[in-house]
N, C-alpha and C. Protein backbone atom coordinates (compact mmCIF):
# COMPACT_ATOMS: atom_id res chain seq x y z
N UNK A 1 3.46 2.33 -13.87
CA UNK A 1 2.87 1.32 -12.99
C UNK A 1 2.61 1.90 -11.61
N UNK A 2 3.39 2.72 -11.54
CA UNK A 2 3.71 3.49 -9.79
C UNK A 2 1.67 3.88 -9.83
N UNK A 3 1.55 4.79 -10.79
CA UNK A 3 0.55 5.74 -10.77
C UNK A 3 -0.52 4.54 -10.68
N UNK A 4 -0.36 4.03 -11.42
CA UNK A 4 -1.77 2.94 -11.42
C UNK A 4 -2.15 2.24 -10.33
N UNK A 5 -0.82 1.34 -9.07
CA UNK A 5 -1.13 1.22 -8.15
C UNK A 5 -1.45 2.38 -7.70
N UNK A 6 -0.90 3.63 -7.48
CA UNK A 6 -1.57 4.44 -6.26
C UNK A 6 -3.04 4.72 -6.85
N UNK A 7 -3.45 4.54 -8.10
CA UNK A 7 -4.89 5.27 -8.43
C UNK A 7 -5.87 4.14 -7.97
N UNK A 8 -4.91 2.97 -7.80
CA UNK A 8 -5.96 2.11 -7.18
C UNK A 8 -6.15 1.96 -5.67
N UNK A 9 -4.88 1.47 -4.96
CA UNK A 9 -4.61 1.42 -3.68
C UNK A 9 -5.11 2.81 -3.52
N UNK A 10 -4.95 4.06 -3.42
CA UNK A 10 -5.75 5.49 -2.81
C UNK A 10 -7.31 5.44 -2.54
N UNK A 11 -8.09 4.60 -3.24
CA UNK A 11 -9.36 4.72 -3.54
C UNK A 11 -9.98 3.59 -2.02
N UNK A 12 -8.71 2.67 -2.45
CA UNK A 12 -9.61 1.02 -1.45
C UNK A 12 -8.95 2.02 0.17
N UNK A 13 -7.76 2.12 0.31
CA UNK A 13 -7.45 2.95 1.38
C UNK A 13 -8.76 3.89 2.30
N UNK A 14 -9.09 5.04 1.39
CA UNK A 14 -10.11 5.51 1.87
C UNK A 14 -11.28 4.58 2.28
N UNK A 15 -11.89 4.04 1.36
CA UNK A 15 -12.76 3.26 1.60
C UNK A 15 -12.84 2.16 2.92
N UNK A 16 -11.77 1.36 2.78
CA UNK A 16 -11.69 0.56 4.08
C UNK A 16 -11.37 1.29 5.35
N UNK A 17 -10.82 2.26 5.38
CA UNK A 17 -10.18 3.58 6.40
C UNK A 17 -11.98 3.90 6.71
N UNK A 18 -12.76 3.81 5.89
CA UNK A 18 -14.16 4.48 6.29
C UNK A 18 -15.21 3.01 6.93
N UNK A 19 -14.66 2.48 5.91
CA UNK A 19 -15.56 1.42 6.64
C UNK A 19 -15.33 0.77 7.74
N UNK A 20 -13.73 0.89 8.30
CA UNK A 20 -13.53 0.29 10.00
C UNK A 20 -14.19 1.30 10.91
N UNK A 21 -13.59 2.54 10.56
CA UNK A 21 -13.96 3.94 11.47
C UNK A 21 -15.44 3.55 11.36
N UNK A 22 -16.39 3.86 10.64
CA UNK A 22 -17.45 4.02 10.51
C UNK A 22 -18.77 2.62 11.50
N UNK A 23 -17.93 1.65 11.06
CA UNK A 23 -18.59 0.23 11.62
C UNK A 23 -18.34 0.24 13.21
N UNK A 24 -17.66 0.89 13.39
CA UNK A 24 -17.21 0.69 15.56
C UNK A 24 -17.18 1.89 15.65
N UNK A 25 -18.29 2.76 14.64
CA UNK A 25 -18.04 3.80 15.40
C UNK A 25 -17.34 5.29 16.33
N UNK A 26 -16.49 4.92 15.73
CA UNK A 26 -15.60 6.04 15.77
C UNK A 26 -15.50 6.95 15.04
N UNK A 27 -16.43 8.20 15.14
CA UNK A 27 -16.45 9.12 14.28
C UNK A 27 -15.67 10.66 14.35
N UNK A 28 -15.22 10.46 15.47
CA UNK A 28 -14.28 11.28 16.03
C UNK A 28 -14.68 12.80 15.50
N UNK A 29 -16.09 13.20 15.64
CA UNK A 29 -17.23 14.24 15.67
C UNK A 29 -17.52 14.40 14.74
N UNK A 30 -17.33 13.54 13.38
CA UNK A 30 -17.44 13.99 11.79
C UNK A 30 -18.96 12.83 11.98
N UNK A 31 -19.76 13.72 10.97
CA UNK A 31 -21.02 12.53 11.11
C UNK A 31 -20.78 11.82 10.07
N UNK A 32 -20.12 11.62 9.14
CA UNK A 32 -19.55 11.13 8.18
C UNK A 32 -18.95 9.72 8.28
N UNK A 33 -18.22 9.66 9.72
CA UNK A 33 -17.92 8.21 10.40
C UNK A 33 -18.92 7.59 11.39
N UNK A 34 -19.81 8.05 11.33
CA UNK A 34 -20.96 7.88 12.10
C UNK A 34 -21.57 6.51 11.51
N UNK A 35 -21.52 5.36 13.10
CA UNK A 35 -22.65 4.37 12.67
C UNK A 35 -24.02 4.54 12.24
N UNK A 36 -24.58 5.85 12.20
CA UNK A 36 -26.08 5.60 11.04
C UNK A 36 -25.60 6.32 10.11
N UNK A 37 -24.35 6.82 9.33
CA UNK A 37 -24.27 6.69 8.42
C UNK A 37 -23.87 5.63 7.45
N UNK A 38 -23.31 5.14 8.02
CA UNK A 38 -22.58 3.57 7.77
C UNK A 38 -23.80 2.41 7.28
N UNK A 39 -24.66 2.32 8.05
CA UNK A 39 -26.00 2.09 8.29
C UNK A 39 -26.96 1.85 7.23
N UNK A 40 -26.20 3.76 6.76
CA UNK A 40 -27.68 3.91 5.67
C UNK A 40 -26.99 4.01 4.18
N UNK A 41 -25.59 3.88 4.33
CA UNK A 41 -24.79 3.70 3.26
C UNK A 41 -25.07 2.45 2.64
N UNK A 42 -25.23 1.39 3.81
CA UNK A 42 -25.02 -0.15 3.21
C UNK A 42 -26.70 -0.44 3.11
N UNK A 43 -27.83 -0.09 3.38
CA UNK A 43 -29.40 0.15 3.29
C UNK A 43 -28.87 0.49 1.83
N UNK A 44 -28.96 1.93 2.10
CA UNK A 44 -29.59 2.30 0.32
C UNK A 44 -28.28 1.50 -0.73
N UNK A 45 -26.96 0.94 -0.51
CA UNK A 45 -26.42 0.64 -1.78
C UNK A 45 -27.12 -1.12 -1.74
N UNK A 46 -27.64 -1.95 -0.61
CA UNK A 46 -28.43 -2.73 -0.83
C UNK A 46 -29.49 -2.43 -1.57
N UNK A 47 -30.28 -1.96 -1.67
CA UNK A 47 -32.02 -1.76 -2.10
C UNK A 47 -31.32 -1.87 -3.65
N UNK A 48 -30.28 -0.36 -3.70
CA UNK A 48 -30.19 -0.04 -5.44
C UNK A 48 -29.35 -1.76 -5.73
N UNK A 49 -29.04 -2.26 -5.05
CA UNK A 49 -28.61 -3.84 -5.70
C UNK A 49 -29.43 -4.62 -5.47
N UNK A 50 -29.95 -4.68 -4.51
CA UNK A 50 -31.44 -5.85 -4.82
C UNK A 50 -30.51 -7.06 -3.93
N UNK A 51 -29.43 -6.70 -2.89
CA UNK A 51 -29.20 -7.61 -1.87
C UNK A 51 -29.00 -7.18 -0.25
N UNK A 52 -28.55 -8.15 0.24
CA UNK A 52 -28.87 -8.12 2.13
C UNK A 52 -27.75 -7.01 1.88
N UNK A 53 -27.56 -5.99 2.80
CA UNK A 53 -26.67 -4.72 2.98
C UNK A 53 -25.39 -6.16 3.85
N UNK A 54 -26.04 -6.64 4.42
CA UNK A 54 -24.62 -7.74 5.04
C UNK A 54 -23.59 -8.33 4.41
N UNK A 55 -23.95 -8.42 3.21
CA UNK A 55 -23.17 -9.53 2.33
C UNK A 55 -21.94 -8.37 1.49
N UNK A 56 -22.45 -6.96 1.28
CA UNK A 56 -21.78 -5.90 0.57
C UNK A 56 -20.48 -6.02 0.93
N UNK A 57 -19.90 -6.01 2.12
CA UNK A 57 -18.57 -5.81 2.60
C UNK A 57 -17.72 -6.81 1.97
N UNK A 58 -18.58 -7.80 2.31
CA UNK A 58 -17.69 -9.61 2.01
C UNK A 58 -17.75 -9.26 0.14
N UNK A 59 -18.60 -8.48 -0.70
CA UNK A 59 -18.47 -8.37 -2.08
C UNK A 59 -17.26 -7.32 -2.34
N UNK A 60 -17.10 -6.67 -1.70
CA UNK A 60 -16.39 -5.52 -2.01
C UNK A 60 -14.83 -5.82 -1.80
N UNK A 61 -14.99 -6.83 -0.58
CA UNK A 61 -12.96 -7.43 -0.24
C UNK A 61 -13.03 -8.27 -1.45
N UNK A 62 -13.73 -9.03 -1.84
CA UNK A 62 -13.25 -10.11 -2.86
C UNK A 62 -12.95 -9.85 -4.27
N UNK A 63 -13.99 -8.41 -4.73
CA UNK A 63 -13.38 -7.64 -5.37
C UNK A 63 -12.11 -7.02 -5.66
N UNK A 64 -11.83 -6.38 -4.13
CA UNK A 64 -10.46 -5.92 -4.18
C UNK A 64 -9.59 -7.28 -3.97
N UNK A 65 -9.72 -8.06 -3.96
CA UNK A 65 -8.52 -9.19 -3.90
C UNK A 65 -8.42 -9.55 -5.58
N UNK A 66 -9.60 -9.51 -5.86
CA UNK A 66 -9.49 -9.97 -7.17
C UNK A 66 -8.66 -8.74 -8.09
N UNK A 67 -8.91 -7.63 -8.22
CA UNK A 67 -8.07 -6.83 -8.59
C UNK A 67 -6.67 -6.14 -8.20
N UNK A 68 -6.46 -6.42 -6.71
CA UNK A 68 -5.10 -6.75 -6.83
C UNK A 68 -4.32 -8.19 -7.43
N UNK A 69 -4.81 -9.07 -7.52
CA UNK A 69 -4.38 -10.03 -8.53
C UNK A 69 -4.27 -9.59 -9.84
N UNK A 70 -5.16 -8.83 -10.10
CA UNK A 70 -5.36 -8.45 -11.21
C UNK A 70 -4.04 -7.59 -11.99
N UNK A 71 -3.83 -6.59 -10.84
CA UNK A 71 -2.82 -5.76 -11.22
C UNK A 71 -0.98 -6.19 -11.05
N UNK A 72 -1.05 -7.66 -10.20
CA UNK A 72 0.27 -8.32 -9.89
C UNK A 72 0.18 -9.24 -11.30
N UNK A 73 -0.50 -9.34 -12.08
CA UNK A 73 -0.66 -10.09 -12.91
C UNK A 73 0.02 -9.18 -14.55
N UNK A 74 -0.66 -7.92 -14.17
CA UNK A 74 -0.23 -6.93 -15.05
C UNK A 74 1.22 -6.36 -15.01
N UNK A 75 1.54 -6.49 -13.60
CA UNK A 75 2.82 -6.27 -13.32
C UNK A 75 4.12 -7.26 -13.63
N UNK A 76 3.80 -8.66 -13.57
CA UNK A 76 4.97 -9.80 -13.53
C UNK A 76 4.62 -9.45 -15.51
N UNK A 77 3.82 -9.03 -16.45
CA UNK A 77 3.55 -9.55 -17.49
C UNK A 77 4.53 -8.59 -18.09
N UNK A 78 4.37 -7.22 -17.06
CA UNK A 78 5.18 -6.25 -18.03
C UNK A 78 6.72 -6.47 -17.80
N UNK A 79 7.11 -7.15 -16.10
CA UNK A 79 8.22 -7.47 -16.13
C UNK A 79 8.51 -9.10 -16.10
N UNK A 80 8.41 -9.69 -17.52
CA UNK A 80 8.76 -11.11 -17.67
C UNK A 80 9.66 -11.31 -17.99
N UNK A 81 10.36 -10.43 -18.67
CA UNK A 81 11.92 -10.56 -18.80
C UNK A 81 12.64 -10.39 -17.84
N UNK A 82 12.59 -9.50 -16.78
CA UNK A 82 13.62 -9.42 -15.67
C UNK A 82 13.45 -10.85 -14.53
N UNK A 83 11.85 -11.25 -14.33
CA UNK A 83 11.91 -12.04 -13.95
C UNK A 83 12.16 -13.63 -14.02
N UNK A 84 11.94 -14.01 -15.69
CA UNK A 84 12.32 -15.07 -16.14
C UNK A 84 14.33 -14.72 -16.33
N UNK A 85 14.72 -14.15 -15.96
CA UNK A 85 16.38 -13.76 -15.97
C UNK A 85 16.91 -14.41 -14.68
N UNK A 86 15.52 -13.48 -13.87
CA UNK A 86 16.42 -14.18 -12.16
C UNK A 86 16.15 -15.59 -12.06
N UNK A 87 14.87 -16.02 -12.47
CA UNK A 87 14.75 -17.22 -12.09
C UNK A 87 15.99 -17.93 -13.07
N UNK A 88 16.35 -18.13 -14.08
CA UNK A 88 17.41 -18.62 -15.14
C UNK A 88 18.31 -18.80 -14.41
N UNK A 89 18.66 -17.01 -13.67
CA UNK A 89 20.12 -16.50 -12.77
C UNK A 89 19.63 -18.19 -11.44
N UNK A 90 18.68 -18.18 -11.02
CA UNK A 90 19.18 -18.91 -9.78
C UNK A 90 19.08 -20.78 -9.84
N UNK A 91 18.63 -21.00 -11.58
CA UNK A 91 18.65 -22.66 -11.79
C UNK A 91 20.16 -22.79 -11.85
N UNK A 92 20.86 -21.64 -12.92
CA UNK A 92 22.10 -22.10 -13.31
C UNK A 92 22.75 -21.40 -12.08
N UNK A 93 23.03 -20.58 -11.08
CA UNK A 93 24.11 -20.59 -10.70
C UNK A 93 24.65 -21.20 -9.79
N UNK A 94 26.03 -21.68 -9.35
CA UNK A 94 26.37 -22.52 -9.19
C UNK A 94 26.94 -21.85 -7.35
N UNK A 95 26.79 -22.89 -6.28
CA UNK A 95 26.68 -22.06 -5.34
C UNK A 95 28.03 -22.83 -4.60
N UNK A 96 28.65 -21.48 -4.09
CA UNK A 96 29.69 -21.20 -3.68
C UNK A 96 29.88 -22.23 -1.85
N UNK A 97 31.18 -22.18 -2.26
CA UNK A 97 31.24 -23.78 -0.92
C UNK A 97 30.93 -23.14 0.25
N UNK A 98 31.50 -21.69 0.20
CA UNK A 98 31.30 -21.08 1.79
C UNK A 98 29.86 -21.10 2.03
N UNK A 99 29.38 -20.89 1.40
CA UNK A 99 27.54 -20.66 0.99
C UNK A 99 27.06 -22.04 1.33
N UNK A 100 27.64 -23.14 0.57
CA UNK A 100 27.30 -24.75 0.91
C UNK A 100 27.31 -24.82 2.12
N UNK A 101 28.63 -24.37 2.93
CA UNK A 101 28.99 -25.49 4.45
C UNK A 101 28.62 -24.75 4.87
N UNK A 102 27.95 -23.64 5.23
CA UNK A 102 26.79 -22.55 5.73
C UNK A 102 25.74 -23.23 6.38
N UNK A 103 25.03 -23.96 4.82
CA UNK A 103 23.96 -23.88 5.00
C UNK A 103 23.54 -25.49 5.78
N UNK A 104 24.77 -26.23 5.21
CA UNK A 104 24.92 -27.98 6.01
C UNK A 104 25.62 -28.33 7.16
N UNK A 105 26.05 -26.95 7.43
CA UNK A 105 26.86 -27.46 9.04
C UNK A 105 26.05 -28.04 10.18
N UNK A 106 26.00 -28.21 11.17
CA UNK A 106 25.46 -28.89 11.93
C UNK A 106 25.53 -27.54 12.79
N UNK A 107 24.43 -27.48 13.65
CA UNK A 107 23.95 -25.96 14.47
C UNK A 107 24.42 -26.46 15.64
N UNK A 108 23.59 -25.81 16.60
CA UNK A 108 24.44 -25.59 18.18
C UNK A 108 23.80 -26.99 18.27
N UNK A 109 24.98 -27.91 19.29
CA UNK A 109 24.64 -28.78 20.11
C UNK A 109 23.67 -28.61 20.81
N UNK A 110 22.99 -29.85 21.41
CA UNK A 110 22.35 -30.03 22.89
C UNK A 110 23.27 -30.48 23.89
N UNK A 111 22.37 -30.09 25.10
CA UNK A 111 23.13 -29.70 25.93
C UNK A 111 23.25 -31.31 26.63
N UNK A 112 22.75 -32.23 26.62
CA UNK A 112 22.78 -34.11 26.56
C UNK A 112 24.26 -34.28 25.86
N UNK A 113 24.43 -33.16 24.54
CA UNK A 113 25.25 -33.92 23.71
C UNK A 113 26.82 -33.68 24.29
């Protein structure tokens, strides 16, 4: 699972790492972070899609949201046993008084009181 998040998270990393640098400009002498490259990145991957280069960014986060869901989904599935355990562990267990009058004591006074 380790590998699979990083083969995914490594990829969006770069990518968003390029697309802040790149959008304000900060190319820090690489023309690579350069606003007309940025420019002509989101031009030509518009044309080859046949939409506004504006809308690409807002497609590309919702993507990645959707596939990190995707992969927390893959993750709770492979661990359903450990997690249907804790949740079990915390209907049945039975909670300890020090733990009770903890949590129902009455906090600091006011200063009226």
């Amino acid at each position: 699972m380790r590998t699979l998040f990083t083969l995914w998270a490594a990829p969006m990393a770069i990518f968003w790492g390029w697309f802040f640098l790149s959008a304000n400009d900060m190319n820090f002498g690489y023309v690579m972070l350069s606003r007309q490259v940025h420019d002509f990145a989101f031009q030509l991957y518009g044309q080859m899609l046949g939409v506004d280069p504006a809308i690409i960014p807002g497609m590309v986060a919702r993507t990645c949201v959707f596939d990190f869901f995707l992969l927390m989904g893959l993750w709770a599935f492979r661990r359903r046993r450990n997690i249907a355990e804790w949740i079990r562990q915390r209907r049945q267990g039975d909670i300890s008084p020090d733990r009770l009058g903890r949590a129902t004591e009455a906090g600091p006074g006011l200063p009226a009181e």
